[in-house]
Structures are given as structure tokens and as C-alpha cells.
C-alpha atoms as a PDB file:
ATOM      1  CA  UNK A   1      17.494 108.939  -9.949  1.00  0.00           C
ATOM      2  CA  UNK A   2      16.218 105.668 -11.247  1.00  0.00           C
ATOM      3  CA  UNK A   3      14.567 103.682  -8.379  1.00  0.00           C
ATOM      4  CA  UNK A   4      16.883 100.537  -9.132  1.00  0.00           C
ATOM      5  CA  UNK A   5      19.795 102.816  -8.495  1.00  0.00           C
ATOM      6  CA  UNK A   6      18.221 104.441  -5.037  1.00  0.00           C
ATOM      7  CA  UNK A   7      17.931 101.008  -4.046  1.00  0.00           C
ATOM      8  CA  UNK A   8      21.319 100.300  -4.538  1.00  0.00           C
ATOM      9  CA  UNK A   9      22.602 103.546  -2.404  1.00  0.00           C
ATOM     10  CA  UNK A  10      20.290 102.261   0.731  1.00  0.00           C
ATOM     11  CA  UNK A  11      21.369  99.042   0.645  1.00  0.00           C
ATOM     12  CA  UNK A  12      24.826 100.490   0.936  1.00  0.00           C
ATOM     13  CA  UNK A  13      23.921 102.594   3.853  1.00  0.00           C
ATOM     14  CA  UNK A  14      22.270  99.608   5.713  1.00  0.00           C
ATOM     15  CA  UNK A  15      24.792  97.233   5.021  1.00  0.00           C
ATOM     16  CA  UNK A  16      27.956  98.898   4.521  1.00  0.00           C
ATOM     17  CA  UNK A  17      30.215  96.994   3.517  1.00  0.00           C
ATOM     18  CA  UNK A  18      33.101  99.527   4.252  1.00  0.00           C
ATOM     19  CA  UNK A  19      32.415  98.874   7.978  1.00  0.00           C
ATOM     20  CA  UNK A  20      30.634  95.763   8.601  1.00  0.00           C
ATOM     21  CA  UNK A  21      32.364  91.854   8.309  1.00  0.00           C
ATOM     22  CA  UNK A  22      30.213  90.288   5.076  1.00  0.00           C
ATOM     23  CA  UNK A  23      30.239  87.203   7.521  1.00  0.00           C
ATOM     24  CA  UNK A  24      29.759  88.028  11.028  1.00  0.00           C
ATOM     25  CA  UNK A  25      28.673  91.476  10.824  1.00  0.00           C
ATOM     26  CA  UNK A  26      31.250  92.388  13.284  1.00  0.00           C
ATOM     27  CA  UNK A  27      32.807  95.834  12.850  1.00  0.00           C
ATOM     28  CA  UNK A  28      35.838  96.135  10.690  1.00  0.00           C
ATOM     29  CA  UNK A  29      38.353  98.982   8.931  1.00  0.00           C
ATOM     30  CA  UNK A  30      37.391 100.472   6.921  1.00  0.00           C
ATOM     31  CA  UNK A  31      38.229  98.732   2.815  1.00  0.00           C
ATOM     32  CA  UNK A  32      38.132  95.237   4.702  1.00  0.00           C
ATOM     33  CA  UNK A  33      35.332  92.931   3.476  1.00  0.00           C
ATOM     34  CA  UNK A  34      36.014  90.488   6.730  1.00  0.00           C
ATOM     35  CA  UNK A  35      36.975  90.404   9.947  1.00  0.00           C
ATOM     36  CA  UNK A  36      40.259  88.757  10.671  1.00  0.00           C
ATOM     37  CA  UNK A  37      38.798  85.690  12.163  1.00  0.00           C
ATOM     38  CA  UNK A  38      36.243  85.064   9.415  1.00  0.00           C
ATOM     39  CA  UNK A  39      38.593  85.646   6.854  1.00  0.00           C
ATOM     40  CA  UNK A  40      41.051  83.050   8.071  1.00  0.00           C
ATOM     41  CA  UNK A  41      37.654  80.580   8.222  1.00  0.00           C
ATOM     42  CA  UNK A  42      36.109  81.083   4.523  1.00  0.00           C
ATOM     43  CA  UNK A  43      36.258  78.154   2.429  1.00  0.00           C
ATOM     44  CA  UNK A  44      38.973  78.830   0.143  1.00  0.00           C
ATOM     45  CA  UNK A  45      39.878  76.546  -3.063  1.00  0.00           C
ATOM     46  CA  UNK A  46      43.604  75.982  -2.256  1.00  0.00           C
ATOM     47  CA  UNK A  47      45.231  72.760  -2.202  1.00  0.00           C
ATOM     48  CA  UNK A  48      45.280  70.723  -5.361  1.00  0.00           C
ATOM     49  CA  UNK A  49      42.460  71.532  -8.118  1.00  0.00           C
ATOM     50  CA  UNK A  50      41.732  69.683 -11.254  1.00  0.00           C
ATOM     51  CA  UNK A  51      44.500  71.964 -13.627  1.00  0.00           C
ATOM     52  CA  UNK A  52      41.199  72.363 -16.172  1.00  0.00           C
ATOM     53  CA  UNK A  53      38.141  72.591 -13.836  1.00  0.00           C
ATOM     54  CA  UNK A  54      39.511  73.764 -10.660  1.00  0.00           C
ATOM     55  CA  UNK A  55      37.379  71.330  -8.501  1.00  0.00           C
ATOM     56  CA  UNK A  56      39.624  70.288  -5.688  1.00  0.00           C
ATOM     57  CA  UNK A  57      40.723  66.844  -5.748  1.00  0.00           C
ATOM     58  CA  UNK A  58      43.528  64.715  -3.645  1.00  0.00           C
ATOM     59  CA  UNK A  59      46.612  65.323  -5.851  1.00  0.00           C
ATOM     60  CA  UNK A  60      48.209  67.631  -8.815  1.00  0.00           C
ATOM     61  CA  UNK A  61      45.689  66.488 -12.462  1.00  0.00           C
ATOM     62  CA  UNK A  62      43.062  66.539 -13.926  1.00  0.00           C
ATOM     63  CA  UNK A  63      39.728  64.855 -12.663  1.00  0.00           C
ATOM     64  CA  UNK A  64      37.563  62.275 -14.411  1.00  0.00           C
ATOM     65  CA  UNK A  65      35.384  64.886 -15.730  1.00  0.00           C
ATOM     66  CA  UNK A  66      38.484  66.578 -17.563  1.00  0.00           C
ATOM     67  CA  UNK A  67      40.410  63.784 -19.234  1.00  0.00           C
ATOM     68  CA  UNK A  68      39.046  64.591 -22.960  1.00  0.00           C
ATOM     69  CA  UNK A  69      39.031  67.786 -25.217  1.00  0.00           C
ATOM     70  CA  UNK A  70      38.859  70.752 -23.230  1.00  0.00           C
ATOM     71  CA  UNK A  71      36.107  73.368 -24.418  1.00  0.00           C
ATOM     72  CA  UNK A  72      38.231  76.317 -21.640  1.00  0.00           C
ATOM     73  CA  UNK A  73      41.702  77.116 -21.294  1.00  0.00           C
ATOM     74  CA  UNK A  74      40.663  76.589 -17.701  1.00  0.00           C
ATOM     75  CA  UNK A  75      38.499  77.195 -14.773  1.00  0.00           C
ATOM     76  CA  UNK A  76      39.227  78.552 -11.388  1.00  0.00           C
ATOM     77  CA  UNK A  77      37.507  80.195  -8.577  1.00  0.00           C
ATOM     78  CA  UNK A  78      38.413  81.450  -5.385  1.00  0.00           C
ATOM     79  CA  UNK A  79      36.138  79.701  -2.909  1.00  0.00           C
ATOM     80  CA  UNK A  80      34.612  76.554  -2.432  1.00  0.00           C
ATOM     81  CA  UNK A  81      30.827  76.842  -2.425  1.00  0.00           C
ATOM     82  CA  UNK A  82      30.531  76.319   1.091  1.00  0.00           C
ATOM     83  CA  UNK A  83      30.290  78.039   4.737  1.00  0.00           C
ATOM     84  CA  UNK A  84      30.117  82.191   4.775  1.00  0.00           C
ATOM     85  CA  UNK A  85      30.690  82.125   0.601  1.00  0.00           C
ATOM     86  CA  UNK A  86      27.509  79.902   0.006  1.00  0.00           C
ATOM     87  CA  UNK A  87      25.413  82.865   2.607  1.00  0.00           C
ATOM     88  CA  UNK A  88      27.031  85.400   0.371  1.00  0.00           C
ATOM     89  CA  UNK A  89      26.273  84.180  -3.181  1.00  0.00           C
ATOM     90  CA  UNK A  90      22.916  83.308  -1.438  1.00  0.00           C
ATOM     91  CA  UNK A  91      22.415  86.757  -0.435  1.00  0.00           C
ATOM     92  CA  UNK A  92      23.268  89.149  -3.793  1.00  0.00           C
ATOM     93  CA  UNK A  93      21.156  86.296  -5.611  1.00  0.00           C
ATOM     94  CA  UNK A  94      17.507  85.908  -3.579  1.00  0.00           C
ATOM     95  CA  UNK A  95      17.849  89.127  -1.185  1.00  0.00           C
ATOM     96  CA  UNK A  96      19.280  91.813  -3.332  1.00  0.00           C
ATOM     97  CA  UNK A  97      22.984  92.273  -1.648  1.00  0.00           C
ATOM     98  CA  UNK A  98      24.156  94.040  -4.201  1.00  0.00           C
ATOM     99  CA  UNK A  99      26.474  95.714  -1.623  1.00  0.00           C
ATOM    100  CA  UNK A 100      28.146  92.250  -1.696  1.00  0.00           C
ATOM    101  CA  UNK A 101      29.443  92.388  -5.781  1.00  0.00           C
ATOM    102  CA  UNK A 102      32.262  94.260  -5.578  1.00  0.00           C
ATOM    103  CA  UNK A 103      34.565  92.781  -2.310  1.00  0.00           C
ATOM    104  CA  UNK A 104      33.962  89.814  -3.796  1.00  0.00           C
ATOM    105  CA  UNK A 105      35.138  90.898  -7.648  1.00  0.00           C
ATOM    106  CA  UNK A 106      38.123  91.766  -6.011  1.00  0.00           C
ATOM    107  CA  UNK A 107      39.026  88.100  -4.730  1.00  0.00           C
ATOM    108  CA  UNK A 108      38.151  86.787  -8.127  1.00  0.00           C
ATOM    109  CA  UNK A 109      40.257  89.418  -9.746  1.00  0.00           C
ATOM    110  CA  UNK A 110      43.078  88.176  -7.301  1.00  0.00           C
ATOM    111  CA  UNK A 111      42.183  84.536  -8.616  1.00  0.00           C
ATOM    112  CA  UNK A 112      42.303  85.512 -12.393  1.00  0.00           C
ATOM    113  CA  UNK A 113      45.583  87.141 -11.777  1.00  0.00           C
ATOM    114  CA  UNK A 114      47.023  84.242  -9.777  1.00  0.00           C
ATOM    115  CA  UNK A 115      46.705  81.791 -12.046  1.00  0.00           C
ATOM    116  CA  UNK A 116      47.898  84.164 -15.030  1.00  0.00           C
ATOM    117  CA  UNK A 117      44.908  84.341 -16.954  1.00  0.00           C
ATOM    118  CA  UNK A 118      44.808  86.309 -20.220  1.00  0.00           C
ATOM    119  CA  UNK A 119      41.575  87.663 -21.432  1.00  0.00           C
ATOM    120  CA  UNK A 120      40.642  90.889 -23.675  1.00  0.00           C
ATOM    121  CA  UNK A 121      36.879  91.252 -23.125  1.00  0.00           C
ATOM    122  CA  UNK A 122      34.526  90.208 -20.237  1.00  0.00           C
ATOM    123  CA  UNK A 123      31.275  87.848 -20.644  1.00  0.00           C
ATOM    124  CA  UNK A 124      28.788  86.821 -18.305  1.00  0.00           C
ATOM    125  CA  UNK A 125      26.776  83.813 -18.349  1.00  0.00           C
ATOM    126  CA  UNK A 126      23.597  85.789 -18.844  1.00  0.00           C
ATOM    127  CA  UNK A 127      19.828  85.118 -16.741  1.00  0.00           C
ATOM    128  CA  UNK A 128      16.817  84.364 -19.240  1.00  0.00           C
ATOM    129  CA  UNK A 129      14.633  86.976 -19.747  1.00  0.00           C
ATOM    130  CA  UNK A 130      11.905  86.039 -16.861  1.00  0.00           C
ATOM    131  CA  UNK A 131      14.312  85.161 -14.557  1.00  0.00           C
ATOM    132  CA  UNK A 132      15.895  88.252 -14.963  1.00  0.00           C
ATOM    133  CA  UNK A 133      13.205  90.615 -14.371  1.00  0.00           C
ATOM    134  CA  UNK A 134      11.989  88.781 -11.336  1.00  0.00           C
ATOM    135  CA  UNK A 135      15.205  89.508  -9.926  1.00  0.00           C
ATOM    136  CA  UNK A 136      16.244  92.740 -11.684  1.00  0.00           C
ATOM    137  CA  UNK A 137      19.729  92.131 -12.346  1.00  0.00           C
ATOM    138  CA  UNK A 138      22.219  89.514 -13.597  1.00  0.00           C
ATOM    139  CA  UNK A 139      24.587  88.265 -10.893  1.00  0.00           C
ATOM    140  CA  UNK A 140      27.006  86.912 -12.983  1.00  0.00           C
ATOM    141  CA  UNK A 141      27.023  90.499 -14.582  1.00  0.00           C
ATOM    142  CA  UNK A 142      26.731  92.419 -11.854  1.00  0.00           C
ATOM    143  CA  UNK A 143      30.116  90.394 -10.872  1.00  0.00           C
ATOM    144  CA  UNK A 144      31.900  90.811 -14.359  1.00  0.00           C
ATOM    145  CA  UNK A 145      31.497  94.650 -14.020  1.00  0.00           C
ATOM    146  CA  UNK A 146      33.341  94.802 -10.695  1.00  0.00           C
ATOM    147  CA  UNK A 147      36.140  92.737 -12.141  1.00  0.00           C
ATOM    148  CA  UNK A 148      36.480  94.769 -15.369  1.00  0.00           C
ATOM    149  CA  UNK A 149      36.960  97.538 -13.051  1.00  0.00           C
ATOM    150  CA  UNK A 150      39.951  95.982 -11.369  1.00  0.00           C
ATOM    151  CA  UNK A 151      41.184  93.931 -14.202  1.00  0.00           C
ATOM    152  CA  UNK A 152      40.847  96.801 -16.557  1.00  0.00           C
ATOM    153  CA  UNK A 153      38.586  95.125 -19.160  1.00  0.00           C
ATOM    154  CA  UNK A 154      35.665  95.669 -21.033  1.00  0.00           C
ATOM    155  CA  UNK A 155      32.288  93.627 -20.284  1.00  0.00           C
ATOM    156  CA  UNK A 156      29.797  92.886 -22.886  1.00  0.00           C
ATOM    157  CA  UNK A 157      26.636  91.065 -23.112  1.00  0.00           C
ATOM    158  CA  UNK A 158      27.746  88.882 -25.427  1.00  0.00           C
ATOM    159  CA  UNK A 159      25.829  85.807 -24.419  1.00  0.00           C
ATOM    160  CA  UNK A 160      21.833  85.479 -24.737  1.00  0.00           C
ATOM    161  CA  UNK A 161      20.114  82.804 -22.682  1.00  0.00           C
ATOM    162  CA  UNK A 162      17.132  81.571 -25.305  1.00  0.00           C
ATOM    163  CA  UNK A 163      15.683  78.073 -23.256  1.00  0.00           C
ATOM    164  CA  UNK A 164      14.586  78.556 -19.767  1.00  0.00           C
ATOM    165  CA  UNK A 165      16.335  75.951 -18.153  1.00  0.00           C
ATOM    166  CA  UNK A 166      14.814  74.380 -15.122  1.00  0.00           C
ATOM    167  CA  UNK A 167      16.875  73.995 -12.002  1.00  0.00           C
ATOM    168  CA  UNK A 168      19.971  71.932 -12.203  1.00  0.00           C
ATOM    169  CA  UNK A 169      20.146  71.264  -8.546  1.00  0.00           C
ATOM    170  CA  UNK A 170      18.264  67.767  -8.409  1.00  0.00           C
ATOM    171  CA  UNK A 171      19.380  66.698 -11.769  1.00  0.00           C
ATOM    172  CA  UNK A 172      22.649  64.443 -12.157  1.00  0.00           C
ATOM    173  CA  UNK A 173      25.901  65.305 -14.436  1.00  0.00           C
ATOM    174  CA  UNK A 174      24.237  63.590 -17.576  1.00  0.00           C
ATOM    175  CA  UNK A 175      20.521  65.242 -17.086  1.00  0.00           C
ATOM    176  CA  UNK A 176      22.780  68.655 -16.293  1.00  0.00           C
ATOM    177  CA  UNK A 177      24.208  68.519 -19.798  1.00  0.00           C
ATOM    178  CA  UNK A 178      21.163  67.776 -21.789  1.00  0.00           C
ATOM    179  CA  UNK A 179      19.137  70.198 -19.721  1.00  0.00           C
ATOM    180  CA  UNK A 180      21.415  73.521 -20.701  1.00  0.00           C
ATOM    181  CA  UNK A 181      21.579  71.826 -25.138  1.00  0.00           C
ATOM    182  CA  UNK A 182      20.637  75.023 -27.438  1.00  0.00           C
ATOM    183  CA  UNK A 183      20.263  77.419 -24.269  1.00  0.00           C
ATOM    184  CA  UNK A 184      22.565  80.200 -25.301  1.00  0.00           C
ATOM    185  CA  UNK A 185      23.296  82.115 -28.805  1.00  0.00           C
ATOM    186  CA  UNK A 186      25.488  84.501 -29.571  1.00  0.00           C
ATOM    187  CA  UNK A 187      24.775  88.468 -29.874  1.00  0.00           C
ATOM    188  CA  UNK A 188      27.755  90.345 -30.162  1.00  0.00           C
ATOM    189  CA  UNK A 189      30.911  89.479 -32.516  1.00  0.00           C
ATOM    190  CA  UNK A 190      33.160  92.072 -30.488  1.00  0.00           C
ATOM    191  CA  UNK A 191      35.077  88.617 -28.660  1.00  0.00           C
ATOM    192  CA  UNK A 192      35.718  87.372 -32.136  1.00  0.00           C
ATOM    193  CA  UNK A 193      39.691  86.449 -32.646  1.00  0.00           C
ATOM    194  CA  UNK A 194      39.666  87.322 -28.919  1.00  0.00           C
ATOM    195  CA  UNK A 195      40.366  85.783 -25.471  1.00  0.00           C
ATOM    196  CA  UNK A 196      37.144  85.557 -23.299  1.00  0.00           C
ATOM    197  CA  UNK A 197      36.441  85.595 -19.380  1.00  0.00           C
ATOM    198  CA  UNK A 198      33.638  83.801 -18.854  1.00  0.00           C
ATOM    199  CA  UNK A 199      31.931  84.908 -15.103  1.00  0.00           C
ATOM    200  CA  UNK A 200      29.594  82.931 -13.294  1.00  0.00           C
ATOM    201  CA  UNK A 201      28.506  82.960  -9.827  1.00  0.00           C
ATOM    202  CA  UNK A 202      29.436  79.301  -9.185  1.00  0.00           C
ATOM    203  CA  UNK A 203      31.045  75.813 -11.182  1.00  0.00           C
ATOM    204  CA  UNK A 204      28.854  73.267 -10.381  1.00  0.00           C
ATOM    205  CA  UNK A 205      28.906  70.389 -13.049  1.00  0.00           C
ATOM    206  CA  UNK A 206      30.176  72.617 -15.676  1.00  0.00           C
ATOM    207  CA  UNK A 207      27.657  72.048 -17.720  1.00  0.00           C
ATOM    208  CA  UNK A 208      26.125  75.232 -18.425  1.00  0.00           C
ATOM    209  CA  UNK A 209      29.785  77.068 -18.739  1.00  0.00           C
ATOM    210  CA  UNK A 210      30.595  74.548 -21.329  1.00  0.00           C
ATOM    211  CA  UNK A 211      27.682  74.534 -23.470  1.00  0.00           C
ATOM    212  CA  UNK A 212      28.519  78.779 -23.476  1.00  0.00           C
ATOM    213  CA  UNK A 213      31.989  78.220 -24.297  1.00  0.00           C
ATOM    214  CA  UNK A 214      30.692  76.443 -27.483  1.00  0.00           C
ATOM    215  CA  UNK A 215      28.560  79.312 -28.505  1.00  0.00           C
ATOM    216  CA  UNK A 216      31.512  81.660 -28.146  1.00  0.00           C
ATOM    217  CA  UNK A 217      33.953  79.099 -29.974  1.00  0.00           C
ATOM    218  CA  UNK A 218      31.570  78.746 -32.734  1.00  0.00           C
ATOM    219  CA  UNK A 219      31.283  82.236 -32.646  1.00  0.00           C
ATOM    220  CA  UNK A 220      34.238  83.172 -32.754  1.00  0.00           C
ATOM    221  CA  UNK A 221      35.880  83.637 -30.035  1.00  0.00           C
ATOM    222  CA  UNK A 222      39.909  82.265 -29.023  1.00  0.00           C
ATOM    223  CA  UNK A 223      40.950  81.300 -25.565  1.00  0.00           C
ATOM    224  CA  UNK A 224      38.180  81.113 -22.930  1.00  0.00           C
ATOM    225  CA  UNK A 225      38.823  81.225 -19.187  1.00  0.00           C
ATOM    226  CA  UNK A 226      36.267  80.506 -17.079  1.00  0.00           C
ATOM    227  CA  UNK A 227      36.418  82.596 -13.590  1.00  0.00           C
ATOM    228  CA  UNK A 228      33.515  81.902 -11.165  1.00  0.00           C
ATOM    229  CA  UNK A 229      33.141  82.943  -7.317  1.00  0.00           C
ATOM    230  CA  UNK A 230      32.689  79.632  -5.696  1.00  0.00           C
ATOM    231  CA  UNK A 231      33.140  75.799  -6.803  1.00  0.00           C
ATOM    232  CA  UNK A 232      31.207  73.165  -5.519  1.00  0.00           C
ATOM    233  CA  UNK A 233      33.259  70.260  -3.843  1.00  0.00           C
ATOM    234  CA  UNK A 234      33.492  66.568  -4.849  1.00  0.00           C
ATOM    235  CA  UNK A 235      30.274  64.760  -4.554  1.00  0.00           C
ATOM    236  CA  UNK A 236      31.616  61.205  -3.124  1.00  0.00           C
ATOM    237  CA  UNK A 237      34.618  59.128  -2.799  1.00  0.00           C
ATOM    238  CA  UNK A 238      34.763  57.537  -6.049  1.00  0.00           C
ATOM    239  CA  UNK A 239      35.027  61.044  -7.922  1.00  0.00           C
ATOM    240  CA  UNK A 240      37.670  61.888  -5.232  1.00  0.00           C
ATOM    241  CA  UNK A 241      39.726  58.404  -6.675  1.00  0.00           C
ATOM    242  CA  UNK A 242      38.679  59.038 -10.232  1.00  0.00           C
ATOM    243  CA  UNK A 243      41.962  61.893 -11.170  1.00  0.00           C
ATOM    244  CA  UNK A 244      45.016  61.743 -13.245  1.00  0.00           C
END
């Protein structure tokens, strides 16, 4: 047994998931991820969302961000990156809660089927090559694997990430963009002529999503969707004004 995959079978048995509430750690049936009060508390992304983003904003439209040539068919996501979900994505990210991928594949599979979306092959925004064996996985594919399973689609590694982009969090929207220019090229031509779900962990700016939807345009590909676990919330009131 590879040691990678021995880790993965204790994690199970100290967290299992089958039996435990991802939130509160309070004991549940068996095939529930939550408890019934924690469940009714996570942060979901209901309400109004931008109709090309998802970010949620006062009333039915698109936000400021999403008022020129779309790059996505859309973006949605089931949460907002907030509460118990931020913990979570925390948690399979920095402290190997791998346990964690699949109960919440199934609420993004119920979030790609909600809003009707129609995709023949899986990608994941892929880690850069450092980053990746520091942590010794890719969320975003670890993710995209639990959803094919549901969804009934194949995942490829179509995506590499060539420019090790620092940290996005302290830049703004316009330092976001320019930071994530040329980090991505194509590998595999399988998507070509075809419809793509794109799977990230979370939409924050968009910026790295977009700049992969180019590669997989220019590459090829047709429709892109863009399916993440979380989104982050408006920043301040004037983006909250700034829809139509």
C-alpha cells in the first residue's frame, strides 16, 4: 500500500466522516456530512447571484465585474466562503482532511445540476509543481474526482500551472489579474470541441479561473462552466450598488 494512500484510510478512521458532523463534530447518521443544526447554519450562496459570476449581490444581474465579454458560460458555487465552509476548505488544504473531499463534491454536484450545467470532461485548476509536493495533492483535483464520480464524468489534467504565483490574498482586483498573466498552458487536447468544468476550491476575484478559461478557449475547448466550493462575498458597499 502506498503510504499516501495509508494515510488516507487513517484519516478516515479518525475523522469519519460517516459518523461525525464536518462542523461541530457532533455525532450524526450515518451518510450525513452535518448535523441538522449546522446544516441549517452553513453559509449557503442563495439569494440573488451575479447570473455570470455567482457572487451574491442585492438583486437578479450581473455585477460590475461581469458587464463585458464573458470568458465562462458561468460560475456558481454552493457556499459562501465563510463560517463552517471557510474551516472546511481550510482544513483539506493546510491539515490534510482529505476525509472532507467527497461530502463536499456532492453539494457541488447538487450545484452543477441545479443550475443545469452541461459539461463532457472535468478540469481542475491545477497547484504548481512546488506547491504541490509540499502539500501532496491538488485540492481542486482531489474535488473534481469526487464530482466525476457523481456527475458521471471524466477528469483530466488538462491544465499545467507554469509561473508560481505569489499569494493573491493582499493584492487588489487589478494586481490579481496581472499576477496569474502566462500562469497556465495547456497539456491535453482531449476537451477540444468540448464543454469544460472548471473546479476550484474557491471564486475569489476570478482572476485566476479566467486567465484558465483562456488557455482552454485557445486551446480548444467550447463551453466552460466554472464550479467552485465556496465564493467569497462582496468586498464593500459600492460593489454591492455597482449591478445590472
Amino acid at each position: 500500500m502506498k503510504f499516501l494512500e495509508f494515510l488516507d484510510k487513517v484519516s478516515e478512521l479518525v475523522f469519519p466522516s460517516d459518523f461525525k458532523c464536518l462542523s461541530c463534530e457532533k455525532d450524526i447518521q450515518k451518510g450525513e456530512a452535518f448535523c441538522t443544526r449546522c446544516k441549517q447554519e452553513l453559509p449557503y450562496n442563495s439569494g440573488n447571484v451575479c447570473e455570470v459570476c455567482g457572487i451574491n449581490i442585492p438583486s437578479a444581474g450581473r455585477c460590475v465585474r461581469c458587464n463585458g465579454k464573458k470568458v465562462y458560460e458561468m460560475a456558481r458555487a454552493p457556499f459562501l466562503y465563510d463560517g463552517a465552509i471557510k474551516k472546511i476548505i481550510h482544513n483539506f488544504k493546510y491539515n490534510n482532511a482529505k476525509y472532507l473531499f467527497k461530502p463536499m463534491a456532492k453539494y457541488m454536484a447538487d450545484c452543477y445540476n441545479k443550475f443545469n450545467m452541461q459539461a463532457d470532461v472535468i478540469v481542475p485548476i491545477p497547484l504548481f509543481k512546488k506547491r504541490l509536493k509540499e502539500r501532496g495533492y491538488n485540492q481542486a483535483f482531489k474535488l473534481g474526482e469526487e464530482i466525476g464520480k457523481v456527475l458521471n464524468l471524466p477528469i483530466i489534467n488538462g491544465l499545467e500551472r507554469i509561473k508560481d504565483t505569489p499569494t493573491q490574498t493582499a493584492l487588489d482586483f487589478k494586481d490579481r489579474k496581472n499576477n496569474v498573466k502566462g500562469a497556465f498552458k495547456a497539456l491535453d487536447k482531449t476537451f477540444k470541441g468540448k464543454n469544460v468544468l472548471l473546479i476550484d476550491d474557491v471564486y475569489t476575484s476570478g482572476a485566476t479561473l479566467k486567465e484558465a478559461c483562456k488557455v482552454l478557449k485557445s486551446s480548444g475547448a467550447n463551453k466552460i462552466y466554472v464550479l467552485t466550493l465556496a465564493h467569497t462575498m462582496l468586498e464593500n458597499k459600492k460593489d454591492s450598488k455597482s449591478f445590472k
